[in-house]
Each structure stands twice: as C-alpha cells, then as structure tokens.
Protein backbone atom coordinates (compact mmCIF):
# COMPACT_ATOMS: atom_id res chain seq x y z
CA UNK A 1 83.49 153.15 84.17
CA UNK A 2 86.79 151.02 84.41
CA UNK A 3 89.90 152.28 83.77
CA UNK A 4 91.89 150.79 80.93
CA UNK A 5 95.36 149.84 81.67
CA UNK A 6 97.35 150.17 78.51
CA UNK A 7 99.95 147.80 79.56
CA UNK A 8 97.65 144.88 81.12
CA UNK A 9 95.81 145.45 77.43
CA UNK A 10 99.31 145.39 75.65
CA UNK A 11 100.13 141.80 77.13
CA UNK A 12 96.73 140.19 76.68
CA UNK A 13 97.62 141.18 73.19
CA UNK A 14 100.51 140.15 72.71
CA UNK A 15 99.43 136.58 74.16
CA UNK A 16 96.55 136.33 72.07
CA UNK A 17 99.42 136.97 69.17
CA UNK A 18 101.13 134.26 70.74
CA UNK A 19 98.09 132.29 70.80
CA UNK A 20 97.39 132.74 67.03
CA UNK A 21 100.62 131.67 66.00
CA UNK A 22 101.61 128.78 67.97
CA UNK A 23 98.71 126.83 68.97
CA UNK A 24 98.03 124.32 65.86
CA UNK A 25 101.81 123.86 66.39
CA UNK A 26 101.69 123.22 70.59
CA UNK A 27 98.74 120.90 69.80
CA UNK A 28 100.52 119.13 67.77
CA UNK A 29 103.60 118.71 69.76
CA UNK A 30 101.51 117.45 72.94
CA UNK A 31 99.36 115.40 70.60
CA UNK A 32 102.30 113.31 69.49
CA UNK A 33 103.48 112.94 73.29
CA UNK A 34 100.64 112.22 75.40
CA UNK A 35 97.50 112.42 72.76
CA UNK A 36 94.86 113.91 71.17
CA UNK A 37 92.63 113.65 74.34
CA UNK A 38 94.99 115.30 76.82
CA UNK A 39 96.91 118.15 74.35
CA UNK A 40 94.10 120.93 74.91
CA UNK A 41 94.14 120.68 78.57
CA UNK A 42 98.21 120.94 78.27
CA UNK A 43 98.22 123.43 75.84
CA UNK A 44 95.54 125.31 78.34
CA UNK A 45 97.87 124.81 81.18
CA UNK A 46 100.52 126.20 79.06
CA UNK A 47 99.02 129.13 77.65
CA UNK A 48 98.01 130.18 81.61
CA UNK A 49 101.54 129.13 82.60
CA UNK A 50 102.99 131.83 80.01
CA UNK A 51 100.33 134.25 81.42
CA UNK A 52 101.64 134.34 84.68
CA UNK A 53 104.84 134.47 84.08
CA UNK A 54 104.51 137.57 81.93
CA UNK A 55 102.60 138.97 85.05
CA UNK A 56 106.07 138.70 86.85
CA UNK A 57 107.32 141.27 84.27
CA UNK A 58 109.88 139.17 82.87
CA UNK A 59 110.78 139.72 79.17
CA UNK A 60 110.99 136.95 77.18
CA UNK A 61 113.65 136.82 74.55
CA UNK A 62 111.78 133.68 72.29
CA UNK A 63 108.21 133.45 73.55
CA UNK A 64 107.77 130.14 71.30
CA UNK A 65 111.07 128.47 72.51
CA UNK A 66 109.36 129.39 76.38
CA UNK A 67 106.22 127.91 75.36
CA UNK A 68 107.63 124.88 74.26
CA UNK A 69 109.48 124.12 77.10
CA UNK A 70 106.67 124.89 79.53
CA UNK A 71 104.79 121.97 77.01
CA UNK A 72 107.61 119.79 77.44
CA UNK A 73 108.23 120.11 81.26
CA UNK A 74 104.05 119.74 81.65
CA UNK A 75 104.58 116.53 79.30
CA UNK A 76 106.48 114.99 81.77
CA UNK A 77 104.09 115.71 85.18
CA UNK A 78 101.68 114.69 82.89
CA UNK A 79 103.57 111.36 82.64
CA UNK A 80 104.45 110.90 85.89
CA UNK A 81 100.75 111.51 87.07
CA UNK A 82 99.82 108.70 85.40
CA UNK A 83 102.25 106.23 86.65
CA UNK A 84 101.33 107.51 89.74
CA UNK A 85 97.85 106.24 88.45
CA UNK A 86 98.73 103.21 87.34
CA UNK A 87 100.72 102.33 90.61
CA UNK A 88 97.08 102.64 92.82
CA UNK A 89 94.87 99.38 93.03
CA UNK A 90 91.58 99.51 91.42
CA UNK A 91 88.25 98.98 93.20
CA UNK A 92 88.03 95.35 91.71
CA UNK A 93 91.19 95.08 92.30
CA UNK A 94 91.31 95.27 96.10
CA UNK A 95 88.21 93.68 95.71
CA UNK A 96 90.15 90.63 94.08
CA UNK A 97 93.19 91.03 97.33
CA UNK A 98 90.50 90.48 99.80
CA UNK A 99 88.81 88.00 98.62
CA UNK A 100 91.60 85.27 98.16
CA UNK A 101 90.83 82.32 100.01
CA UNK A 102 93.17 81.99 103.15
CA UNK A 103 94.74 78.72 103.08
CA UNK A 104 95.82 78.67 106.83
CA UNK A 105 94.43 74.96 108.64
CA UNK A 106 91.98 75.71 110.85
CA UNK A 107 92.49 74.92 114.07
CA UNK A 108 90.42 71.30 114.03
CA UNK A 109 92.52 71.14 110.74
CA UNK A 110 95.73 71.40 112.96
CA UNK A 111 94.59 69.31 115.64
CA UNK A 112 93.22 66.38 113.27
CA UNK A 113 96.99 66.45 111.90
CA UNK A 114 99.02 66.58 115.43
CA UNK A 115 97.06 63.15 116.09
CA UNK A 116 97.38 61.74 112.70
CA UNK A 117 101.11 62.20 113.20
CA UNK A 118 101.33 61.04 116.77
CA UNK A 119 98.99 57.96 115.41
CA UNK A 120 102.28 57.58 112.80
CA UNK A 121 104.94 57.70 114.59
CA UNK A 122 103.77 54.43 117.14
CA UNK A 123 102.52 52.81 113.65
CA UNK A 124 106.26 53.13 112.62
CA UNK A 125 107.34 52.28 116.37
CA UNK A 126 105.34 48.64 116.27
CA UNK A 127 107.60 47.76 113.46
CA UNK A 128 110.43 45.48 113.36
CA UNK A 129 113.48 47.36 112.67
CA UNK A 130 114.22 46.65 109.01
CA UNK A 131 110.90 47.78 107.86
CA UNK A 132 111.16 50.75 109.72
CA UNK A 133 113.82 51.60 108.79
CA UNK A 134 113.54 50.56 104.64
CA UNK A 135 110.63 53.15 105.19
CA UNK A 136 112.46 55.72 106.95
CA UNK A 137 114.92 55.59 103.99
CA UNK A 138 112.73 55.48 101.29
CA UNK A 139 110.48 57.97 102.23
CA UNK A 140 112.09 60.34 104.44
CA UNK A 141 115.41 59.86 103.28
CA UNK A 142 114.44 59.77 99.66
CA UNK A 143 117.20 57.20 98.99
CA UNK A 144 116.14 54.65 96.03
CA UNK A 145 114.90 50.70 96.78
CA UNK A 146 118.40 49.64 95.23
CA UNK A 147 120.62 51.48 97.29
CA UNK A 148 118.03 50.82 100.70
CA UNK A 149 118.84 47.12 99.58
CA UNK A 150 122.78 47.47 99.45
CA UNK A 151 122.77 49.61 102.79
CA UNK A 152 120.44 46.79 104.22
CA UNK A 153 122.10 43.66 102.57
CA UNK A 154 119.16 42.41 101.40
CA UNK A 155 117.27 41.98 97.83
CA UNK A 156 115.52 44.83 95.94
CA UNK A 157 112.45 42.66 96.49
CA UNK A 158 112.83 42.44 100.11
CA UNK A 159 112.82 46.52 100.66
CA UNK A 160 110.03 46.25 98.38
CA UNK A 161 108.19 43.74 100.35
CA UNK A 162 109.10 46.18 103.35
CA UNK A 163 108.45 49.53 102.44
CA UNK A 164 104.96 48.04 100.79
CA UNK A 165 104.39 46.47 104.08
CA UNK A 166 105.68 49.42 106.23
CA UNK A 167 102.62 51.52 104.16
CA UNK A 168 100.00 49.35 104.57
CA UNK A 169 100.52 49.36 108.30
CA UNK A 170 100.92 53.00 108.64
CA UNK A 171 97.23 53.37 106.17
CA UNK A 172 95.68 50.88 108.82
CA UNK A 173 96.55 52.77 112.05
CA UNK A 174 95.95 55.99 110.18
CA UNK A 175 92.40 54.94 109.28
CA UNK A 176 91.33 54.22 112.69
CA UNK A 177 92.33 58.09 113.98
CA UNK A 178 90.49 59.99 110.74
CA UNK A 179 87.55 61.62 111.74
CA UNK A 180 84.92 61.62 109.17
CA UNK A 181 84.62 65.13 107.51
C-alpha cells in the first residue's frame, strides 16, 4: 500500500483549484494571441510550468498573475518558433532553388563568341576610317548621328550612309564565322 503524502496531495489540490478557476480565462487569453488551435497545448505547457515550480517550494503570492505571465512569456517562444519556421525553405522550395536554369555560356558558347568578336574587330579594321569610326561613335560611344556628323564635318546623311554601311559589312563577315546550331 502507498503512502499518502499530505503535502504532495495538498498541492495537486490546490492546482486543480487553480485549474478550475482560471482555465476558460488562460484559453482565452492564448486564443486571442496565437489561436484557437495552439491555446490548449500553451495552456498545457502552462499548467505543467506552474507544477514545477510549486515543486521548488516557492510560495506564490497571486497564482493567477504567475500563470498569466508564464502564458505570456510561452506566447512569445511560441512566436518566435514560428518565425524560426517560416525562415526554413520548404521541400518545393529548394526544389524550385535547384532547379533554376544556369545561364552561364557553355564553353562552345564562349568559344563561338571569342571568334565572332575576333571576326569583328578585322570587319571594322577593313574599313576606311570615317566609317569606322561613325560606327565606333554611334555604337560604342552612344553619341547621336547629328553630333557624329558635326564631330565628322559631314551631313547627317553621310554618318547615316556610314554607320548603315559599317553594319552591313560587319553582318557579312559575321555570317561567314556562325556555325550553324
């Protein structure tokens, strides 16, 4: 036969007392701050919280007041569990990271474009100098065909004719390096 132990019976009481009276009013407390779903498992935790700490001996002055705060400080690891939650990638979502495409040239990508370019710079080399250089200015320069003609001293339509020129010779020489795909 067990021994009873008056005072371990006197505090289960006494917390099923506090039990009684508080806990329509702790579920509605957590309910408001983290929901319905969640409340009973914080009101649990606080209920076994209160528990222990009445193992320690410690007398509590305003048992509610305790409770309360134990909900409250449990509110807020509540809270930052799940933004700790929120903060880790889902399945799909790694799933999502992995599978964007890489967009680095492959290397006959990179090799096809180091001989278009060396095919472009003779193109622009075999030019007479004006065209060349209308080109240069228009297109690597970015200046307009108004102010290539005033740097130039010619018309607007001769940098057209140029540039227009310049482009069609570049397109030709370029044409005869592209490798089919």
């Amino acid at each position: 036969m067990s021994v009873v132990n008056p005072s371990r019976d006197a505090r289960a009481s006494q917390l099923a007392k506090l039990y009684r009276s508080h806990c329509k009013a702790l579920l509605r407390f957590l309910g408001r701050k983290v929901g319905q779903t969640d409340a009973s498992d914080l009101a649990h935790e606080a209920f076994l919280r209160i528990a222990h700490a009445e193992h320690g001996q410690t007398r509590l002055h305003n048992e509610r007041a305790f409770l309360f705060q134990i909900a409250a400080n449990l509110v807020v690891d509540h809270k930052r569990a799940q933004l700790r939650r929120s903060r880790i990638l889902t399945a799909v979502e790694v799933d999502d990271l992995l599978t964007v495409a890489d967009e680095t040239p492959s290397p006959e990508r990179l090799a096809q474009s180091r001989c278009e370019l060396q095919a472009l710079d003779a193109a622009l080399r075999e030019l007479p100098f004006r065209r060349a250089e209308a080109f240069r200015l228009s297109r690597i320069e970015g200046l307009t065909h108004a102010s290539i003609a005033d740097r130039l001293g010619v018309s607007l339509r001769t940098v057209e004719a140029e540039i227009r020129m310049a482009l069609d010779h570049c397109a030709d020489r370029l044409r005869s390096v592209r490798v089919p795909d």
